[in-house]
ModelCIF file with pLDDT and N, C-alpha, C, O atoms, coordinates in Angstrom:
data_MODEL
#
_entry.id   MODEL 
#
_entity.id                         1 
_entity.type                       polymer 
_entity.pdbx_number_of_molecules   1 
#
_entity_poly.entity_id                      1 
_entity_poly.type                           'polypeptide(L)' 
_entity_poly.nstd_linkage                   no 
_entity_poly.nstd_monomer                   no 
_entity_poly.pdbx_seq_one_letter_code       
;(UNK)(UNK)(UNK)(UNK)(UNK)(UNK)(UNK)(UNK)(UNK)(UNK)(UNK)(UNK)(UNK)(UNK)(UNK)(UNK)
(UNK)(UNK)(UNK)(UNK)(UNK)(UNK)(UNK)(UNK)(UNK)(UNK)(UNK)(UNK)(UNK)(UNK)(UNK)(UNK)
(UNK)(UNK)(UNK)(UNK)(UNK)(UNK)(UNK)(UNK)(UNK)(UNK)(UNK)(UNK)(UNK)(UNK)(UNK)(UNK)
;
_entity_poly.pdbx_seq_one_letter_code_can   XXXXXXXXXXXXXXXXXXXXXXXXXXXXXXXXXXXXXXXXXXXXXXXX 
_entity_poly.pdbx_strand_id                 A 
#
loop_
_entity_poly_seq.entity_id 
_entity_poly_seq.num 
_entity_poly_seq.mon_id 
_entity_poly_seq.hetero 
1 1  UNK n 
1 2  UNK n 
1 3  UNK n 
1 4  UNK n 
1 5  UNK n 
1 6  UNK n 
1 7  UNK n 
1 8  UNK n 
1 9  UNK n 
1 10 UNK n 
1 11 UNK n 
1 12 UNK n 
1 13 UNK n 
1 14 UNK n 
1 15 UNK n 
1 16 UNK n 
1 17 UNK n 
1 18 UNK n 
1 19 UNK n 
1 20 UNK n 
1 21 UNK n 
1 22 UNK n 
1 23 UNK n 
1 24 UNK n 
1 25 UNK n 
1 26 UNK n 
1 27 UNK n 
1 28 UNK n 
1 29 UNK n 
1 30 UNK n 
1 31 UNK n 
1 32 UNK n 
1 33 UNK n 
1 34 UNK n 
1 35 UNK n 
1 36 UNK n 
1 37 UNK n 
1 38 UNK n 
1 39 UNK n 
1 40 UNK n 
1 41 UNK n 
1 42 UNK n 
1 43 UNK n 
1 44 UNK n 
1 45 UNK n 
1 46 UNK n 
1 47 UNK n 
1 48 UNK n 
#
_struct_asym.id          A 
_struct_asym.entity_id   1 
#
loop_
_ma_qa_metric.id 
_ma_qa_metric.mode 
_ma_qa_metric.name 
_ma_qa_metric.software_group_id 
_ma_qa_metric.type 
1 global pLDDT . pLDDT 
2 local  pLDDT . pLDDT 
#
_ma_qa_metric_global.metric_id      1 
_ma_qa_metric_global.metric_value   91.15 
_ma_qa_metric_global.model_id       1 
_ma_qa_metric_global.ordinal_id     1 
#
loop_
_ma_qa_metric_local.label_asym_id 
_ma_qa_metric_local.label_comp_id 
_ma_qa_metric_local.label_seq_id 
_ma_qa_metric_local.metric_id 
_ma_qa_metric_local.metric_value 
_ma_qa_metric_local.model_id 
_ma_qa_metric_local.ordinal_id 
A UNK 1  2 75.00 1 1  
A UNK 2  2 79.00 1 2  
A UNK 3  2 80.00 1 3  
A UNK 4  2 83.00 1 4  
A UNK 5  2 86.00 1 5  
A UNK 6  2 85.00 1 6  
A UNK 7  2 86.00 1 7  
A UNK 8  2 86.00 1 8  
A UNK 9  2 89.00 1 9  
A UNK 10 2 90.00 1 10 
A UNK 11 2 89.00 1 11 
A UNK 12 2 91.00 1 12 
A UNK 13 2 94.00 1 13 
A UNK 14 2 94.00 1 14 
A UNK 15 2 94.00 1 15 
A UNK 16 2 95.00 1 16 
A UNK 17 2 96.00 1 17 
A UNK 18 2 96.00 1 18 
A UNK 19 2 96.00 1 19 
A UNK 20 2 97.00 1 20 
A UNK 21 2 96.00 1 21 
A UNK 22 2 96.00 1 22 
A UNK 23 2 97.00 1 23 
A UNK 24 2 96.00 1 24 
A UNK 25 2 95.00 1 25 
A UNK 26 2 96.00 1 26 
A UNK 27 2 93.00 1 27 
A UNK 28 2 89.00 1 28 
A UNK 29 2 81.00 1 29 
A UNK 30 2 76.00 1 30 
A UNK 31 2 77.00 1 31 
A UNK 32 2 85.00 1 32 
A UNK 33 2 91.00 1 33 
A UNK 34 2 94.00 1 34 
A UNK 35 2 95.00 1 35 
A UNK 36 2 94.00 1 36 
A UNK 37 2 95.00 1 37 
A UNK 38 2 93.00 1 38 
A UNK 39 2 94.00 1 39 
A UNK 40 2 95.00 1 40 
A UNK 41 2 93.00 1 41 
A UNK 42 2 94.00 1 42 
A UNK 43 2 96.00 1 43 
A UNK 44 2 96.00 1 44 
A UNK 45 2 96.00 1 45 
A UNK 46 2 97.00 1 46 
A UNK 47 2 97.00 1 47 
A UNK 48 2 97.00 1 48 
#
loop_
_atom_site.group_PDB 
_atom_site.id 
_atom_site.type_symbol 
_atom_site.label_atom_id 
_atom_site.label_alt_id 
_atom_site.label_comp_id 
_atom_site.label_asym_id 
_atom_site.label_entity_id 
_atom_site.label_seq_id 
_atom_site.pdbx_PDB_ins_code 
_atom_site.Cartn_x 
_atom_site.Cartn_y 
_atom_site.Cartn_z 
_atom_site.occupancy 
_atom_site.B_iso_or_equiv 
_atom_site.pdbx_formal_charge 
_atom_site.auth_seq_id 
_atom_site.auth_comp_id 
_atom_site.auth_asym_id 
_atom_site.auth_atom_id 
_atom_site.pdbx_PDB_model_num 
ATOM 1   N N  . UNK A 1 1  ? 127.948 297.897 111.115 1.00 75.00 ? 1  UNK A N  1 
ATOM 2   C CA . UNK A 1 1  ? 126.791 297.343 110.406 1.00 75.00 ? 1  UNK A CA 1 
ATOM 3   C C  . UNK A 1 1  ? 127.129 296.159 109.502 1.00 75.00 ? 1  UNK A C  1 
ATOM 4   O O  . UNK A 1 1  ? 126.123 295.714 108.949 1.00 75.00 ? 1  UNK A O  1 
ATOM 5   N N  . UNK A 1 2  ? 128.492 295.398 109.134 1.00 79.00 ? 2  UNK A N  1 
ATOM 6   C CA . UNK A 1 2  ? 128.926 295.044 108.679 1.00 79.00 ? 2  UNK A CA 1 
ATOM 7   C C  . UNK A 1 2  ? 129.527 293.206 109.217 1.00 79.00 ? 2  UNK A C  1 
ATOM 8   O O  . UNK A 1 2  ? 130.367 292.420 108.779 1.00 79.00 ? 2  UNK A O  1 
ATOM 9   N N  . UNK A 1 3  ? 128.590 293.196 110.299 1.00 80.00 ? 3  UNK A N  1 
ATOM 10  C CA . UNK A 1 3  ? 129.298 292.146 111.123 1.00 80.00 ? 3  UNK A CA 1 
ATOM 11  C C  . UNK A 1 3  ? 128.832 290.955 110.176 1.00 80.00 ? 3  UNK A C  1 
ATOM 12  O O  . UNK A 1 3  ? 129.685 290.123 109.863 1.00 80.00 ? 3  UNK A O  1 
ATOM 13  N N  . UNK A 1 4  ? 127.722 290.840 109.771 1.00 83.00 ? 4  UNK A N  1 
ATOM 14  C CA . UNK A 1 4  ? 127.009 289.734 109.503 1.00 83.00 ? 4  UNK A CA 1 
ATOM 15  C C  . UNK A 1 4  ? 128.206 289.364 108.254 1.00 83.00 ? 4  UNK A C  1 
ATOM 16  O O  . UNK A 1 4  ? 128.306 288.143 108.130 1.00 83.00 ? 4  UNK A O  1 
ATOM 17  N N  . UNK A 1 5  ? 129.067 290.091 107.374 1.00 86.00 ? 5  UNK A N  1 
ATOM 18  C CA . UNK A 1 5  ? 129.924 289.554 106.681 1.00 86.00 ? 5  UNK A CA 1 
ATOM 19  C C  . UNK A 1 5  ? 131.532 289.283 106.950 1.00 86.00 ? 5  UNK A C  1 
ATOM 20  O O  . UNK A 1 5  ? 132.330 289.139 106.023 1.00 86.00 ? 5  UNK A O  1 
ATOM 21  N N  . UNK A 1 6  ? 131.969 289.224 108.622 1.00 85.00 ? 6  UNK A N  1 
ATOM 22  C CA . UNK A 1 6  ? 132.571 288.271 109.160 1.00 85.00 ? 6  UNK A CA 1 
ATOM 23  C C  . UNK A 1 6  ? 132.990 289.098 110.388 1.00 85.00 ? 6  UNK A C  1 
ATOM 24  O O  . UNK A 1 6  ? 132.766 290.290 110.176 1.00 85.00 ? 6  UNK A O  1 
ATOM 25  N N  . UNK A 1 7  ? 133.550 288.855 111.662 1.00 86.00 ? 7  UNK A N  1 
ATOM 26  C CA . UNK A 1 7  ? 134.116 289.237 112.170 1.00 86.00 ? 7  UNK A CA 1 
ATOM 27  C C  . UNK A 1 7  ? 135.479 290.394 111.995 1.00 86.00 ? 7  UNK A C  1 
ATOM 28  O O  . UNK A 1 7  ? 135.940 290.626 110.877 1.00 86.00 ? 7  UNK A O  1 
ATOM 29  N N  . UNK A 1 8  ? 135.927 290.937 113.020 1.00 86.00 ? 8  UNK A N  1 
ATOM 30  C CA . UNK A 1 8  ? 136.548 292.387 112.732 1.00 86.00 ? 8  UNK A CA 1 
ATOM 31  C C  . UNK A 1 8  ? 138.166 291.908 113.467 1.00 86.00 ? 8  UNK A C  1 
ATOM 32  O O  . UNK A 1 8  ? 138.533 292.265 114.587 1.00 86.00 ? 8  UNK A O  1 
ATOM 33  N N  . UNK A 1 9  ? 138.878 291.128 112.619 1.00 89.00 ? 9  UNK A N  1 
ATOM 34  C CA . UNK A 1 9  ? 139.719 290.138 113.289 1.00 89.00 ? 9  UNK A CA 1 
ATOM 35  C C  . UNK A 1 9  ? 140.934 290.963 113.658 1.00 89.00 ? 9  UNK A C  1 
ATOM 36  O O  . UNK A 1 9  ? 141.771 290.467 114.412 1.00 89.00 ? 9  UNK A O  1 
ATOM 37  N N  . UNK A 1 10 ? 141.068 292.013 113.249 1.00 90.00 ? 10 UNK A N  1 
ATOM 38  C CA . UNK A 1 10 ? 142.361 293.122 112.820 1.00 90.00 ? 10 UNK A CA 1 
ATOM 39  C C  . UNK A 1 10 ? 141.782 293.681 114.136 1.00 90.00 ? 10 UNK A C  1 
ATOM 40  O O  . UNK A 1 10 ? 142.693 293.756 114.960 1.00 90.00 ? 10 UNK A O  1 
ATOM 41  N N  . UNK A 1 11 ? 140.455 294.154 114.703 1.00 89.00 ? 11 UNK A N  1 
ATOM 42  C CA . UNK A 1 11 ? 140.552 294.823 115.552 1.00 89.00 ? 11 UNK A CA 1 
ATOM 43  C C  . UNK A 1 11 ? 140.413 294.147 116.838 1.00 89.00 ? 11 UNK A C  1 
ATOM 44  O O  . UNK A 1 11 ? 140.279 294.829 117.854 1.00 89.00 ? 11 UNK A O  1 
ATOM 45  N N  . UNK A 1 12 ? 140.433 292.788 116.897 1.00 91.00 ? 12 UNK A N  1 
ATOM 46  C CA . UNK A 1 12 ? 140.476 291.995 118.127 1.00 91.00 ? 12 UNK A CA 1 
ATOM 47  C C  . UNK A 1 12 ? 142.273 292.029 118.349 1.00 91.00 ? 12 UNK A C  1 
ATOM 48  O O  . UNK A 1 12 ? 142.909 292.341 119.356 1.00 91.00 ? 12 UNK A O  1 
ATOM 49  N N  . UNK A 1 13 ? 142.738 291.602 117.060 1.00 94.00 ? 13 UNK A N  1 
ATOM 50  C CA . UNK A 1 13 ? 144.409 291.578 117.145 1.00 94.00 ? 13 UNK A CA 1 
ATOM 51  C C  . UNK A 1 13 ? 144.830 293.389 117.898 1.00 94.00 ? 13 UNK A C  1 
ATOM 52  O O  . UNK A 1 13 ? 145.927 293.421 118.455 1.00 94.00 ? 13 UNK A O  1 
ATOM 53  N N  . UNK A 1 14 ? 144.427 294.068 117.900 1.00 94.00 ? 14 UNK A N  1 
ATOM 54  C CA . UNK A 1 14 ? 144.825 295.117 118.638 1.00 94.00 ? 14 UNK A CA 1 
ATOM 55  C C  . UNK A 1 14 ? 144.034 294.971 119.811 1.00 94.00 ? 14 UNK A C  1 
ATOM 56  O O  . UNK A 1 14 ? 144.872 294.817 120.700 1.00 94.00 ? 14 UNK A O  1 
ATOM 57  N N  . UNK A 1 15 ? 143.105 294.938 120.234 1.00 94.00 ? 15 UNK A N  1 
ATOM 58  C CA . UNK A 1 15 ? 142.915 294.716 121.420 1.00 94.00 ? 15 UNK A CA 1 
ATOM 59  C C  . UNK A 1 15 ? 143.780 293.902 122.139 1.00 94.00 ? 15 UNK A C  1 
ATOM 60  O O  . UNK A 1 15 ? 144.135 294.174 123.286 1.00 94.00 ? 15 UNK A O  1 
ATOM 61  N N  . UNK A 1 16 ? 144.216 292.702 121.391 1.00 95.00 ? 16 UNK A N  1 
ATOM 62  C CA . UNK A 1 16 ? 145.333 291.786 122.658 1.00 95.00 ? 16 UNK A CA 1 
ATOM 63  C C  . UNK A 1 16 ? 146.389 292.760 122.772 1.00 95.00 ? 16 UNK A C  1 
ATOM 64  O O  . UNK A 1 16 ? 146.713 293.033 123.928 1.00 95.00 ? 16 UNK A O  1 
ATOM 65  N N  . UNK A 1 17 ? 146.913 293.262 121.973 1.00 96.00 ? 17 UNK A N  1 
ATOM 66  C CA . UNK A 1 17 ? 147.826 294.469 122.409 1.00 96.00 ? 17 UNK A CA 1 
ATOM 67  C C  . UNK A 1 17 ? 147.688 295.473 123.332 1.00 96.00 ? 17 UNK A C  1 
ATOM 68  O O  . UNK A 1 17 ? 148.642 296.008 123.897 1.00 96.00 ? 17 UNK A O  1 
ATOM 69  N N  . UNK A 1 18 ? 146.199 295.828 123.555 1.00 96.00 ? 18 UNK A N  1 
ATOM 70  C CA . UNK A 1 18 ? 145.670 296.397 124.720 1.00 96.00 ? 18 UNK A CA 1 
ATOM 71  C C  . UNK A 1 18 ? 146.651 296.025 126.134 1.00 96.00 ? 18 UNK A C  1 
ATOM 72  O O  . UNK A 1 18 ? 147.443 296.611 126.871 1.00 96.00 ? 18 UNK A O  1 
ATOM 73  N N  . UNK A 1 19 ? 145.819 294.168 125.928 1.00 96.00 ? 19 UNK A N  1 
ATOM 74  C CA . UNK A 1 19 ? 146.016 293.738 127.063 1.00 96.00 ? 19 UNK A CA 1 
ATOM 75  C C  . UNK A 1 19 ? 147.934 293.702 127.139 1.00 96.00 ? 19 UNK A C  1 
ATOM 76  O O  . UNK A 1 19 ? 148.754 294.172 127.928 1.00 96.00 ? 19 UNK A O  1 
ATOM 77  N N  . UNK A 1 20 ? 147.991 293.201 126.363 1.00 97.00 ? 20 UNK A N  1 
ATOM 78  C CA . UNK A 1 20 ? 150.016 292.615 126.265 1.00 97.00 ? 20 UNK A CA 1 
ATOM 79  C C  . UNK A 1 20 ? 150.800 293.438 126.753 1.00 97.00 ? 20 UNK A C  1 
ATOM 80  O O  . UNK A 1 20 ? 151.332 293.422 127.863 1.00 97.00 ? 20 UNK A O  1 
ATOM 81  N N  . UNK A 1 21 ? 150.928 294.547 125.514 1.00 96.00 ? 21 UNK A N  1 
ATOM 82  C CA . UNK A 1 21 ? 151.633 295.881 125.164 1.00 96.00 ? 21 UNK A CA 1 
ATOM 83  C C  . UNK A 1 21 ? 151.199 297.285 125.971 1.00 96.00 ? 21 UNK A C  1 
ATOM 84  O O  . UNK A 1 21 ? 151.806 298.341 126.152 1.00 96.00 ? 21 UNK A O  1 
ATOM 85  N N  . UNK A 1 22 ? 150.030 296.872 126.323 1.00 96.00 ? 22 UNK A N  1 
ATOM 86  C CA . UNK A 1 22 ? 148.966 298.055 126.990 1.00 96.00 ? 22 UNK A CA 1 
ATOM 87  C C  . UNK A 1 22 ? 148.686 297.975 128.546 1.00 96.00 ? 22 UNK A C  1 
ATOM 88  O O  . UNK A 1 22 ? 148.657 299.000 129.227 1.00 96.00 ? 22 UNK A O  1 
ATOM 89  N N  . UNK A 1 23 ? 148.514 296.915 128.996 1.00 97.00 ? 23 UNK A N  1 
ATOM 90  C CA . UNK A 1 23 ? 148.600 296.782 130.812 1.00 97.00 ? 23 UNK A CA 1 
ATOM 91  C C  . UNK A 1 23 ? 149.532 295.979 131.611 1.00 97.00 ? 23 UNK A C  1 
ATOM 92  O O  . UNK A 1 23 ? 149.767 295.932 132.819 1.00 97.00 ? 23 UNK A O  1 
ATOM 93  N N  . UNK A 1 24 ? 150.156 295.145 130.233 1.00 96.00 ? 24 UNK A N  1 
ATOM 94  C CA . UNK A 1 24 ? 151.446 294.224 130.830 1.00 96.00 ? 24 UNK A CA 1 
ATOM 95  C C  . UNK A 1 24 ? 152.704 295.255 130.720 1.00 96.00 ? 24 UNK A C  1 
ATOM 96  O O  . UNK A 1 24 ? 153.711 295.169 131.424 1.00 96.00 ? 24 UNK A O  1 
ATOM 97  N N  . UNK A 1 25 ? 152.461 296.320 129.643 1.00 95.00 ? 25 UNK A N  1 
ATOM 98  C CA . UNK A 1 25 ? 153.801 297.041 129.036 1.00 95.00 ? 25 UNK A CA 1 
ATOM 99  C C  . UNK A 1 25 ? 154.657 296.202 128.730 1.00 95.00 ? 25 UNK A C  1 
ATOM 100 O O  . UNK A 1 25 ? 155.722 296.191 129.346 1.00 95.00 ? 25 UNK A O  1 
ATOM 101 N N  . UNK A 1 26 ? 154.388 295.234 127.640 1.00 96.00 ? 26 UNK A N  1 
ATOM 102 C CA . UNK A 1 26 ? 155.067 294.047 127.044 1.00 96.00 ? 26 UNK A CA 1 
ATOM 103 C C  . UNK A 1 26 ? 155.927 295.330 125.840 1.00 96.00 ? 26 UNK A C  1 
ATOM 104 O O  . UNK A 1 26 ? 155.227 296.213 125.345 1.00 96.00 ? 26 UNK A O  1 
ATOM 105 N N  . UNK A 1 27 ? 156.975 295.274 125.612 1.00 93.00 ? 27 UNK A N  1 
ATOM 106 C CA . UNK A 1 27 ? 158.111 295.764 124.565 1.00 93.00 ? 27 UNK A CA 1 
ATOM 107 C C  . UNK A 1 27 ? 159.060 293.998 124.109 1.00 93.00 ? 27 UNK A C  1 
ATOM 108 O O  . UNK A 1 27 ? 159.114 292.918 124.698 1.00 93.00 ? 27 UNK A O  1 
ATOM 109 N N  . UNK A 1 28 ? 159.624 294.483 122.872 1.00 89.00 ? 28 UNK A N  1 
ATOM 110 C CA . UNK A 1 28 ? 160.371 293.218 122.446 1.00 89.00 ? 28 UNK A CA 1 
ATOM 111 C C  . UNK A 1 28 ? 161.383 294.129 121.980 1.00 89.00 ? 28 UNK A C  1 
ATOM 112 O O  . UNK A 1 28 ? 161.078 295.133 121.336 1.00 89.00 ? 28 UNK A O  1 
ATOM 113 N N  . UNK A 1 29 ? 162.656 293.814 122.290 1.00 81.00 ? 29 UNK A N  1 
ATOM 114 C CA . UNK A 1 29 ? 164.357 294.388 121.670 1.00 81.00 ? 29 UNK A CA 1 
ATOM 115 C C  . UNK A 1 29 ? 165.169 293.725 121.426 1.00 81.00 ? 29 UNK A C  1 
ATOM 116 O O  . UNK A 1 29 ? 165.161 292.519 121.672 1.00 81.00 ? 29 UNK A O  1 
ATOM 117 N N  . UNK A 1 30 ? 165.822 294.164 121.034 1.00 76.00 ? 30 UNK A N  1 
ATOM 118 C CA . UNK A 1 30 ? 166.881 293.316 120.790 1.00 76.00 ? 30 UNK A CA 1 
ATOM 119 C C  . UNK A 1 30 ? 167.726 292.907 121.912 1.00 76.00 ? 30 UNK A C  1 
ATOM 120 O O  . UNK A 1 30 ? 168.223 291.784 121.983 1.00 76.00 ? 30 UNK A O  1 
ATOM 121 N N  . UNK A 1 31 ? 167.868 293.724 122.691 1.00 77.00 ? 31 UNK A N  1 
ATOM 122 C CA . UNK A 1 31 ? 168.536 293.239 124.272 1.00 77.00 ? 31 UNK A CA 1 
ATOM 123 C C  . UNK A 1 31 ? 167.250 291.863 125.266 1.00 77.00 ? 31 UNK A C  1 
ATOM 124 O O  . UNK A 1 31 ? 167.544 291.084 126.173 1.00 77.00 ? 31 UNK A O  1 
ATOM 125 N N  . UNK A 1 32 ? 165.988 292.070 124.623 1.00 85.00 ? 32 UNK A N  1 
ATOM 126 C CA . UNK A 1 32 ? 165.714 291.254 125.516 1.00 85.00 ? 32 UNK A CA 1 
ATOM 127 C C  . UNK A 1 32 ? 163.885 291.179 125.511 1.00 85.00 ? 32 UNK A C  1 
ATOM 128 O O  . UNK A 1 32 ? 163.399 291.986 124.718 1.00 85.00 ? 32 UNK A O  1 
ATOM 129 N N  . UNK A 1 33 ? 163.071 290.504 126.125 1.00 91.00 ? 33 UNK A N  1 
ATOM 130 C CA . UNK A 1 33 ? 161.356 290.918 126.456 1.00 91.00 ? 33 UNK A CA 1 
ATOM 131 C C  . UNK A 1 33 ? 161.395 291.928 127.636 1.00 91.00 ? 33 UNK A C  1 
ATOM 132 O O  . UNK A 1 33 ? 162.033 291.432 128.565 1.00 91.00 ? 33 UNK A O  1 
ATOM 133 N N  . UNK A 1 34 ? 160.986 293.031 127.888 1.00 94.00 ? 34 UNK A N  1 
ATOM 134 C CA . UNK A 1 34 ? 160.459 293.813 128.703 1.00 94.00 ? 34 UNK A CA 1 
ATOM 135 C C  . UNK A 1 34 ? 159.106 294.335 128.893 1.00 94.00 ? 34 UNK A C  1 
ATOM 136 O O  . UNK A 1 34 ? 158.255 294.402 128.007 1.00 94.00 ? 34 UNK A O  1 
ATOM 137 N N  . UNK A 1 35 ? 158.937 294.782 130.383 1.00 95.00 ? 35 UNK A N  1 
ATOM 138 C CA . UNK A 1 35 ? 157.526 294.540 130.767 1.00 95.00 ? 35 UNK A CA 1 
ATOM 139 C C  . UNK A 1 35 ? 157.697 296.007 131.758 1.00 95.00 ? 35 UNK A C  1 
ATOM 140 O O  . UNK A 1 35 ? 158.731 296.342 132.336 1.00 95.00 ? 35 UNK A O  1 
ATOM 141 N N  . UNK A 1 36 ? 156.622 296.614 131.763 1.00 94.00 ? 36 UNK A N  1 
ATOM 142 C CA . UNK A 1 36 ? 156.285 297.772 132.630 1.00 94.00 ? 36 UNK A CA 1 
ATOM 143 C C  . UNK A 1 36 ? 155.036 297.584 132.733 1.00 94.00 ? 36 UNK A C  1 
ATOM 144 O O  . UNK A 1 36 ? 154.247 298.309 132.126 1.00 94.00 ? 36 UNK A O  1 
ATOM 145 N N  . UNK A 1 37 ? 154.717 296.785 133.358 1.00 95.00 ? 37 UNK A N  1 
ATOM 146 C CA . UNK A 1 37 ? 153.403 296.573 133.576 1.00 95.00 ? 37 UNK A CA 1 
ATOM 147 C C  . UNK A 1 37 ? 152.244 297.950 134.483 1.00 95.00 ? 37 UNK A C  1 
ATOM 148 O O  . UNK A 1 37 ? 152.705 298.824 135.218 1.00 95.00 ? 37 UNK A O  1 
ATOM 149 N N  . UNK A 1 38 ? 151.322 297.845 134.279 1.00 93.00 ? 38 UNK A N  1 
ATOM 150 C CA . UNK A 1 38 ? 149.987 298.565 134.807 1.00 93.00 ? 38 UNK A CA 1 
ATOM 151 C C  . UNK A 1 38 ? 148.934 298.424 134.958 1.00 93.00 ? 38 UNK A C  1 
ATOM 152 O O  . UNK A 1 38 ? 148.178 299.294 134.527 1.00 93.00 ? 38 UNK A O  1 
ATOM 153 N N  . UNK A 1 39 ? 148.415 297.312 135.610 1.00 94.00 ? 39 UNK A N  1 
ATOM 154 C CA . UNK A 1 39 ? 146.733 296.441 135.287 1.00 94.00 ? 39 UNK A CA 1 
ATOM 155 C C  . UNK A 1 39 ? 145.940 297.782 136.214 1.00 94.00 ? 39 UNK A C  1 
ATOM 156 O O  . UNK A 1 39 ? 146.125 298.432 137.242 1.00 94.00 ? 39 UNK A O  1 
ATOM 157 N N  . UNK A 1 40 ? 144.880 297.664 134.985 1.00 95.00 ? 40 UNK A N  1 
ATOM 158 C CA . UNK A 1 40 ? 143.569 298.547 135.390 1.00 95.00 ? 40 UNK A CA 1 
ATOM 159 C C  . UNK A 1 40 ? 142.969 298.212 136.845 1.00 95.00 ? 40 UNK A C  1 
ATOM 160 O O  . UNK A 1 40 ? 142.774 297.052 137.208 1.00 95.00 ? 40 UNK A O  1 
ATOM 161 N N  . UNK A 1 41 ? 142.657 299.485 137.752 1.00 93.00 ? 41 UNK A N  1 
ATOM 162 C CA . UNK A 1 41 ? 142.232 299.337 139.056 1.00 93.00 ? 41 UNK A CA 1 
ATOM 163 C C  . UNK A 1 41 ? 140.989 298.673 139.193 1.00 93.00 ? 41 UNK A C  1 
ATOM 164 O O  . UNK A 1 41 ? 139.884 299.102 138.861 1.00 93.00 ? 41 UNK A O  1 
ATOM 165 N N  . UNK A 1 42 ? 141.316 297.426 139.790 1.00 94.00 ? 42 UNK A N  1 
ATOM 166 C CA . UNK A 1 42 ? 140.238 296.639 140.358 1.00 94.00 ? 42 UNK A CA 1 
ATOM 167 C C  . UNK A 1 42 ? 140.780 295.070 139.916 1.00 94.00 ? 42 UNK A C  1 
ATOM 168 O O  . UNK A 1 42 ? 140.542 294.169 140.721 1.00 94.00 ? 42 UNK A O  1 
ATOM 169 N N  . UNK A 1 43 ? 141.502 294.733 138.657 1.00 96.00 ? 43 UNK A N  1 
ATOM 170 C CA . UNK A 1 43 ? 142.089 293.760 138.040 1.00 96.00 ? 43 UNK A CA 1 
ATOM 171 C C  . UNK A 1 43 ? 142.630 292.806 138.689 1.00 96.00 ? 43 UNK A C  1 
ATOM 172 O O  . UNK A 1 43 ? 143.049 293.258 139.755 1.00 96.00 ? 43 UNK A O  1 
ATOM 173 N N  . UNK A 1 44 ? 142.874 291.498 138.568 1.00 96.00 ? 44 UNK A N  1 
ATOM 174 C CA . UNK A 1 44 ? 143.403 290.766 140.313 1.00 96.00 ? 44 UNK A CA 1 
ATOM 175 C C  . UNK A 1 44 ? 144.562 290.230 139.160 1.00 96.00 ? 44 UNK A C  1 
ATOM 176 O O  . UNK A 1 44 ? 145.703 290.626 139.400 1.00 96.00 ? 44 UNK A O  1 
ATOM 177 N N  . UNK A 1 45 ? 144.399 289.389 137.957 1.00 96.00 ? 45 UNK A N  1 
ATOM 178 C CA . UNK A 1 45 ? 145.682 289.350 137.548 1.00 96.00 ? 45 UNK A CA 1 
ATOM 179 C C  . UNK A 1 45 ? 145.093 289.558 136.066 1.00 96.00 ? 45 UNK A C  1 
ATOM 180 O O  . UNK A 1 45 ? 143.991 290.046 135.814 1.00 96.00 ? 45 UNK A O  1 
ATOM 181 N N  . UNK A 1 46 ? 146.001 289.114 135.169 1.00 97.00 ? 46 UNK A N  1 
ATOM 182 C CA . UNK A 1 46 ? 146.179 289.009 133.489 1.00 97.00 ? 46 UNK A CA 1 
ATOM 183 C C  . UNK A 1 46 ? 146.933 288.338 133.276 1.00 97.00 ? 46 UNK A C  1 
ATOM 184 O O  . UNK A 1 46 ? 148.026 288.554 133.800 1.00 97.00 ? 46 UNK A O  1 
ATOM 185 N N  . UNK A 1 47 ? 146.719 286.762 132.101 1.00 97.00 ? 47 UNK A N  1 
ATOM 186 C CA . UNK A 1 47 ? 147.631 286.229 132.293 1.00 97.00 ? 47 UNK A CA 1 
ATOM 187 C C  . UNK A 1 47 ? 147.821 285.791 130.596 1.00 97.00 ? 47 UNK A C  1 
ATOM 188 O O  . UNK A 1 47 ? 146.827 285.474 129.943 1.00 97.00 ? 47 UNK A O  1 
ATOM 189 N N  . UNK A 1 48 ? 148.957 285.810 130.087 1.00 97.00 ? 48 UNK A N  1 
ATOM 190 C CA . UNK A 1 48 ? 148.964 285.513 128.625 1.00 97.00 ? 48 UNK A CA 1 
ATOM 191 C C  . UNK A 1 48 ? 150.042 284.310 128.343 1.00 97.00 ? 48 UNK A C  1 
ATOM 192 O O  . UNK A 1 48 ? 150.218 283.896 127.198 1.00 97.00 ? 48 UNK A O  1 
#
């Protein structure tokens, strides 16, 4: 109910994590970027 006093910017920033961290299986280590990816059925790509 709260939109009209700005956008919900914290919860868009987790949504890209959805996409990143969440269907790319984006991880960051210290050895390196890793990916275990899993795009939702029907998805043709995702691209960041």
């Amino acid at each position: 109910p709260d939109t009209a006093l700005g956008v919900h910017l914290a919860g868009y920033a987790v949504l890209w994590e959805t996409l990143v961290a969440g269907y790319a299986g984006f991880r960051s280590s210290p050895d390196g970027v890793q990916f275990n990816p899993g795009l939702p059925a029907g998805w043709r790509f995702l691209r960041f």
